[in-house]
N, C-alpha and C. Protein backbone atom coordinates (compact mmCIF):
# COMPACT_ATOMS: atom_id res chain seq x y z
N UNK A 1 74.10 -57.09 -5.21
CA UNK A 1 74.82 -56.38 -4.17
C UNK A 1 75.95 -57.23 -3.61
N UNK A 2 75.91 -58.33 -3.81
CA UNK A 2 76.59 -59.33 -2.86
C UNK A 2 78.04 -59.52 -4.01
N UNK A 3 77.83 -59.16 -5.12
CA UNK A 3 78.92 -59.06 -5.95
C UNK A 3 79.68 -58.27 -6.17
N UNK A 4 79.29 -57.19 -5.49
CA UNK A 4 79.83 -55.66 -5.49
C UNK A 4 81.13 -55.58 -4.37
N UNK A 5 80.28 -56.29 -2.94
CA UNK A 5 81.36 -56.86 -1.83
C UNK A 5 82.69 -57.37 -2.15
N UNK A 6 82.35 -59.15 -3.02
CA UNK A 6 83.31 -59.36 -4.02
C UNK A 6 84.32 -59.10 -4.32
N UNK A 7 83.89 -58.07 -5.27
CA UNK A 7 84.24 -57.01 -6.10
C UNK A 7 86.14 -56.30 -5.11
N UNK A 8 84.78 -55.52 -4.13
CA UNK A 8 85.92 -54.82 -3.13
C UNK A 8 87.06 -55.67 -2.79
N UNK A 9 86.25 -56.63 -2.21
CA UNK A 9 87.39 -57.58 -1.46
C UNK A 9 88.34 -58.23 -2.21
N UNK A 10 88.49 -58.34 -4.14
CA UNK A 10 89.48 -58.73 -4.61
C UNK A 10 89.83 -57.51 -4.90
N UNK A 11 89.56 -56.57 -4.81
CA UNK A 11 90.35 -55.53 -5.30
C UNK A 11 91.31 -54.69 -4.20
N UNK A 12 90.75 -55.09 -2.93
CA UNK A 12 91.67 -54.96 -1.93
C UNK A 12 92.65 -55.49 -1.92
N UNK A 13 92.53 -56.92 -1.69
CA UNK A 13 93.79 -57.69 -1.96
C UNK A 13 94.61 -57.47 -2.88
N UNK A 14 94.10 -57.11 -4.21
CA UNK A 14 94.97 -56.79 -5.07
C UNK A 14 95.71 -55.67 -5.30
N UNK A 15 95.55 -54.61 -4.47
CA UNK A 15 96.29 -53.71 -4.33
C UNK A 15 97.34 -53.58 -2.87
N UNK A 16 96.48 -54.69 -2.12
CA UNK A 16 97.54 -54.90 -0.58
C UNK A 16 98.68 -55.99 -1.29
N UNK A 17 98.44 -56.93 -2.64
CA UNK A 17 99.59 -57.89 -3.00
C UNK A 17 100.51 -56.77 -3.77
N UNK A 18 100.26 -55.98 -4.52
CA UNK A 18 101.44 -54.81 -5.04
C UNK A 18 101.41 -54.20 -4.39
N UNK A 19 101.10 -53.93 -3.36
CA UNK A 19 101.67 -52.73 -2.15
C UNK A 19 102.81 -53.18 -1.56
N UNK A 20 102.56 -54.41 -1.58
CA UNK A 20 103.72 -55.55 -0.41
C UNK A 20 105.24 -55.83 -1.20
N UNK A 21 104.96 -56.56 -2.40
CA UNK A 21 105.43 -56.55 -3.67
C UNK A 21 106.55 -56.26 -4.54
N UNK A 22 105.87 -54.94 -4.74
CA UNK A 22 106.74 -54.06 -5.54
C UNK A 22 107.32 -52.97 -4.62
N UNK A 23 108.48 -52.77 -4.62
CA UNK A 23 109.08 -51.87 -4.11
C UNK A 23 109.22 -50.10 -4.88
N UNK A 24 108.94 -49.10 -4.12
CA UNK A 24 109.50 -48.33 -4.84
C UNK A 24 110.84 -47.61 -4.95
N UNK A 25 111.70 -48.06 -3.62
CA UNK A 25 113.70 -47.99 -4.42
C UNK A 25 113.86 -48.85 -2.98
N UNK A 26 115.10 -49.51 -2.79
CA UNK A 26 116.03 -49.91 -2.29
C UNK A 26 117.41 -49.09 -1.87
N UNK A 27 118.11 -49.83 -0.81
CA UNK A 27 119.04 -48.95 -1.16
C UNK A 27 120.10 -49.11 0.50
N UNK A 28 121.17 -48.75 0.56
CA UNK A 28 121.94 -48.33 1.94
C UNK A 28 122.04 -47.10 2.60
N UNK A 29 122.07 -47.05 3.72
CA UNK A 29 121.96 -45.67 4.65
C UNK A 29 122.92 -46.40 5.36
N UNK A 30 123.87 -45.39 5.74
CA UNK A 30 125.32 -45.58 6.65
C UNK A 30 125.33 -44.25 7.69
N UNK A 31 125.52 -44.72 9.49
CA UNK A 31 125.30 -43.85 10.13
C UNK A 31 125.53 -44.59 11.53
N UNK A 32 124.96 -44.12 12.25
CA UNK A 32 124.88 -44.53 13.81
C UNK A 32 123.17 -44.42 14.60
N UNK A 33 122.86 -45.32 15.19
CA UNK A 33 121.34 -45.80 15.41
C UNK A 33 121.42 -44.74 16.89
N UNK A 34 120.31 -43.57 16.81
CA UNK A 34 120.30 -42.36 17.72
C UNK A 34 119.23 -43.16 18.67
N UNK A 35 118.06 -44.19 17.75
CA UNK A 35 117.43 -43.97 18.77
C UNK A 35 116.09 -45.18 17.73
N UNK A 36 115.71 -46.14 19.16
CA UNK A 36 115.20 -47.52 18.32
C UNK A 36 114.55 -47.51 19.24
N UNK A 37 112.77 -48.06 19.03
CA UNK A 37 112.02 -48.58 20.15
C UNK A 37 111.15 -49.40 19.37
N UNK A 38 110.30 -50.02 20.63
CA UNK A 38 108.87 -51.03 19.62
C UNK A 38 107.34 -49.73 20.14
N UNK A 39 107.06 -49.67 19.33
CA UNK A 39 106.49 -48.53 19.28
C UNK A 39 104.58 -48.87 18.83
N UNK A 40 103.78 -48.48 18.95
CA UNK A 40 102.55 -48.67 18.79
C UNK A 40 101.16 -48.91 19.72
N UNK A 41 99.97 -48.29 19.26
CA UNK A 41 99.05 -48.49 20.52
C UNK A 41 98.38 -50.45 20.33
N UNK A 42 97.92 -50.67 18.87
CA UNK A 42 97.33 -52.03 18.80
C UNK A 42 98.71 -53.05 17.87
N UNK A 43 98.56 -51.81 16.93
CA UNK A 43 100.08 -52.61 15.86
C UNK A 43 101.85 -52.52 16.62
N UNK A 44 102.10 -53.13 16.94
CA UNK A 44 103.54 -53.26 17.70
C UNK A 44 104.31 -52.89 16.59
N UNK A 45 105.15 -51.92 16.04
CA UNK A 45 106.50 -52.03 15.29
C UNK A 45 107.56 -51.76 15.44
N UNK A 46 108.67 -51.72 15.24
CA UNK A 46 110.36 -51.24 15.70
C UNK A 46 110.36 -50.13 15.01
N UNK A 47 110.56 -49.19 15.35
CA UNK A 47 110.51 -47.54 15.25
C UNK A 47 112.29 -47.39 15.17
N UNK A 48 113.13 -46.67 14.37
CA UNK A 48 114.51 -45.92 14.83
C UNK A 48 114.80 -44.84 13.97
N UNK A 49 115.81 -44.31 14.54
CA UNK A 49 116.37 -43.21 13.55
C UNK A 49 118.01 -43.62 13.77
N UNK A 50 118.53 -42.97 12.25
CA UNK A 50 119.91 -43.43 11.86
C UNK A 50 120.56 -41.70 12.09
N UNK A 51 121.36 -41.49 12.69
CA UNK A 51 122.10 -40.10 12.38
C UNK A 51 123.07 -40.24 11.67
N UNK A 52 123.02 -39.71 10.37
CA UNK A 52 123.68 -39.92 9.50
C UNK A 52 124.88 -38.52 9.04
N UNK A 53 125.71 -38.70 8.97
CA UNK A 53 126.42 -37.76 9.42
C UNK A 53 127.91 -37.75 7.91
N UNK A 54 128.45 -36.94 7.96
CA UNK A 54 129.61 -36.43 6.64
C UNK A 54 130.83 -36.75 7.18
N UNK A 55 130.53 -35.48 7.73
CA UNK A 55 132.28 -34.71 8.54
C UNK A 55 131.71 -34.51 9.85
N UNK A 56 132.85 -34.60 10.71
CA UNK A 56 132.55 -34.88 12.44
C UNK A 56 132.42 -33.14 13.03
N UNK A 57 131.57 -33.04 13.63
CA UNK A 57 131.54 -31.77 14.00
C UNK A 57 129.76 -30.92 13.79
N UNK A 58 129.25 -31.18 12.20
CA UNK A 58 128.17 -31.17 11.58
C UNK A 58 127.06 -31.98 12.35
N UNK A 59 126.27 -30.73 12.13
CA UNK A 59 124.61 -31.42 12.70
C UNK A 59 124.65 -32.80 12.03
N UNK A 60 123.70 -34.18 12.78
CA UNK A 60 123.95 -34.82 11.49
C UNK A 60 122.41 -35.09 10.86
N UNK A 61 121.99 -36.37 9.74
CA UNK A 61 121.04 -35.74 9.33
C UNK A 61 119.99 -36.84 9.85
N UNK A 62 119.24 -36.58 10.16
CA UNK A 62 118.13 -38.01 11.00
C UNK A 62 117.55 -38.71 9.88
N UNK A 63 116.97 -39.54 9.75
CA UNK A 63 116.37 -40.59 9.03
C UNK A 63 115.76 -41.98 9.79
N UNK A 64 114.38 -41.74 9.55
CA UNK A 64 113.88 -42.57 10.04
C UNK A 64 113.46 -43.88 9.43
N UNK A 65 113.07 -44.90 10.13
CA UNK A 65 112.95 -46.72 9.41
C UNK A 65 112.03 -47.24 10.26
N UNK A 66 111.12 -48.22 9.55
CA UNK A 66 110.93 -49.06 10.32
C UNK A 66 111.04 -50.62 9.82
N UNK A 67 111.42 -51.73 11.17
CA UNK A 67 111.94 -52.84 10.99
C UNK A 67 110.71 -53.94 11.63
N UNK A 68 110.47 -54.64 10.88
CA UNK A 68 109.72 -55.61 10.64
C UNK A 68 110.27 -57.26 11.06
N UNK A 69 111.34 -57.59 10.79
CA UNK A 69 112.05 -58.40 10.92
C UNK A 69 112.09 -58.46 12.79
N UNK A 70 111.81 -59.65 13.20
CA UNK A 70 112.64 -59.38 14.50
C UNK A 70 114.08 -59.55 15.10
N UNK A 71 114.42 -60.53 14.23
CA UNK A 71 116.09 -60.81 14.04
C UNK A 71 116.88 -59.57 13.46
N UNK A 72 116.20 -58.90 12.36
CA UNK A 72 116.72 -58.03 12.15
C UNK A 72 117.02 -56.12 13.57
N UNK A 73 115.37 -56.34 14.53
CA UNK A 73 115.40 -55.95 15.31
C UNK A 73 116.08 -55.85 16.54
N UNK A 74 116.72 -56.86 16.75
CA UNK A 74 117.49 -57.61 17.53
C UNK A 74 118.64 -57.17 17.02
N UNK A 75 119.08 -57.17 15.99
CA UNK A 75 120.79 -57.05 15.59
C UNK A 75 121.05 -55.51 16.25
N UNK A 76 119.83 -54.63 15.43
CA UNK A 76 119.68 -53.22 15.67
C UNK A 76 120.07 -52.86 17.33
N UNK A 77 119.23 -53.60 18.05
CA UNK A 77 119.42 -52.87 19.50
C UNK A 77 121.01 -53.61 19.98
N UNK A 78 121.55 -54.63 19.42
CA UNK A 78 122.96 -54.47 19.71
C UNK A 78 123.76 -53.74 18.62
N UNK A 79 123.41 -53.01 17.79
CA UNK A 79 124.01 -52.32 17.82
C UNK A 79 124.39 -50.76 17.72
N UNK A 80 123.42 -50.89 19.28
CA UNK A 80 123.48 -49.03 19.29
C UNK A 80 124.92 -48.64 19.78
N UNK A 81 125.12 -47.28 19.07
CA UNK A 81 126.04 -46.83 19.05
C UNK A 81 127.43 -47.01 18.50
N UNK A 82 127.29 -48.29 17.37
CA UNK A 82 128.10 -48.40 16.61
C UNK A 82 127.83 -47.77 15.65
N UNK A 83 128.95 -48.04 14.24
CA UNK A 83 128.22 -47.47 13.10
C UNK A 83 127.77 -48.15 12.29
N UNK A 84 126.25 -48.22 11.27
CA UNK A 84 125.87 -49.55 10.62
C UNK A 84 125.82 -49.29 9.28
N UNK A 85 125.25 -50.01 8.77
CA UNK A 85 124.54 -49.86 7.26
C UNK A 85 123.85 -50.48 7.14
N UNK A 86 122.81 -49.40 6.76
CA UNK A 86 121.42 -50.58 6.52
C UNK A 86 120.61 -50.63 5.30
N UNK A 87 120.46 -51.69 4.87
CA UNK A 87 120.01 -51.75 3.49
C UNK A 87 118.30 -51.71 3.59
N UNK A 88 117.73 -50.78 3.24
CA UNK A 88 116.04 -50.63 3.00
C UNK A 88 115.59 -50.80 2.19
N UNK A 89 114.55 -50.94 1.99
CA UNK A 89 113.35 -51.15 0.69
C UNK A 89 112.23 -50.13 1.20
N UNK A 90 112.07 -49.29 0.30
CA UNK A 90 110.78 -48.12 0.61
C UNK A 90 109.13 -48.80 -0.15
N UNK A 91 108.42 -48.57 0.40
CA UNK A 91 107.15 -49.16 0.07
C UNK A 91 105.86 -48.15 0.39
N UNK A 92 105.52 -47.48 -0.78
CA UNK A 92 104.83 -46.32 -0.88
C UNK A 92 103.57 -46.63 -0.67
N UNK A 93 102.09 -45.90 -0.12
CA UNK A 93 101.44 -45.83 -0.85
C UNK A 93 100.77 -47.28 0.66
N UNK A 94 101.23 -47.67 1.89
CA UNK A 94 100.40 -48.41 2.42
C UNK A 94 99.38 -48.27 3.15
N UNK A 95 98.50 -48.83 3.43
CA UNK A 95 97.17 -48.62 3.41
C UNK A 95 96.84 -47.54 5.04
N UNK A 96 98.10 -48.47 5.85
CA UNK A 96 97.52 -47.50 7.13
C UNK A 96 98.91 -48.04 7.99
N UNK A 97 99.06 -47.21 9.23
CA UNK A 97 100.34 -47.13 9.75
C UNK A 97 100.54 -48.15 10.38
N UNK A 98 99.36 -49.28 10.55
CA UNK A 98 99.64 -50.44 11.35
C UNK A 98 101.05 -50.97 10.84
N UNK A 99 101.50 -51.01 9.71
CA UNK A 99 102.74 -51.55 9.03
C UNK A 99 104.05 -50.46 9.23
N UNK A 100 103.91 -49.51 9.89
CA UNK A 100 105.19 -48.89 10.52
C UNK A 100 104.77 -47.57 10.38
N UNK A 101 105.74 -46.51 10.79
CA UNK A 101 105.50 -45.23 10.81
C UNK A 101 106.24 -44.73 9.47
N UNK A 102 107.21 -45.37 8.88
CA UNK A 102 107.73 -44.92 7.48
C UNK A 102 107.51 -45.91 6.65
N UNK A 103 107.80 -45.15 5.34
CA UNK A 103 107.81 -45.94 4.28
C UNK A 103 109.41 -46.44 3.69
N UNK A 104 110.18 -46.74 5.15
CA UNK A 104 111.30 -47.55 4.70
C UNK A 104 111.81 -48.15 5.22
N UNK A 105 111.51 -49.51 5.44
CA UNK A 105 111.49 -50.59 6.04
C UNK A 105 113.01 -51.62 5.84
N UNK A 106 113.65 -51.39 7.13
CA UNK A 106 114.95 -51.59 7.10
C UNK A 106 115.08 -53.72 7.26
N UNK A 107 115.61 -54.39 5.97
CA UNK A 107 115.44 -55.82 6.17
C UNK A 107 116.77 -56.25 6.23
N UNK A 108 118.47 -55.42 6.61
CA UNK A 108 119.58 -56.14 6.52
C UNK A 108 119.93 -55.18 7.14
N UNK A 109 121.29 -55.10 8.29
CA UNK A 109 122.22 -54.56 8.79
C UNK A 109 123.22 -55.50 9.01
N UNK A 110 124.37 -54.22 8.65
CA UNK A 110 125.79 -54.72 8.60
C UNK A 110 126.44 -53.88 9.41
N UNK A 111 126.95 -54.25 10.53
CA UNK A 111 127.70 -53.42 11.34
C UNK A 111 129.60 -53.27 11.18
N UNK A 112 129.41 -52.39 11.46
CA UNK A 112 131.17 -51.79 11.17
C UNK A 112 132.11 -51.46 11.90
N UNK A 113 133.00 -51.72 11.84
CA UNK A 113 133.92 -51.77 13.30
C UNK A 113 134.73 -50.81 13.15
């Protein structure tokens, strides 16, 4: 029985080390930050949405992230209300929401003048 435990417990890990890992896409989102908080009842995370938008006038389209980084968190809340780009990595498939509310976890912003 005591090997069975084992068992679980490397096989946990081994699916929390490719969960972490492997990404399933990357990529940039270009927009303006509607709306960023630290968000959570036990797990603390940076919560935002990007309004991402075409042509001026048009609903625009929300998209949500979450940021892990705190430096990177930090850049974010200066720069609300500019326009940014933010480069994500999506990560499918994690075990439970303690690690954010989405599965696209924003690790670079570049702000635009």
């Amino acid at each position: 029985m005591k090997w069975v435990a084992v068992l679980v417990v490397f096989l946990l890990a081994g699916y929390l080390t490719i969960a972490f890992n492997w990404t399933y896409s990357d990529g940039n989102r270009a927009g303006y930050i509607q709306k960023f908080s630290r968000k959570g009842w036990v797990c603390k995370t940076h919560e935002g949405e990007l309004a991402m938008t075409t042509v001026p006038g048009l609903a625009p389209v929300l998209w949500g992230f979450t940021v892990s980084d705190e430096q990177v968190a930090s850049d974010l809340s200066r720069a609300m209300g500019k326009r940014v780009i933010l480069h994500y990595k999506e990560y499918r498939y994690l075990p439970t929401t303690c690690f954010g509310d989405t599965d696209y976890f924003v690790d670079r912003v570049e702000i635009q003048d």
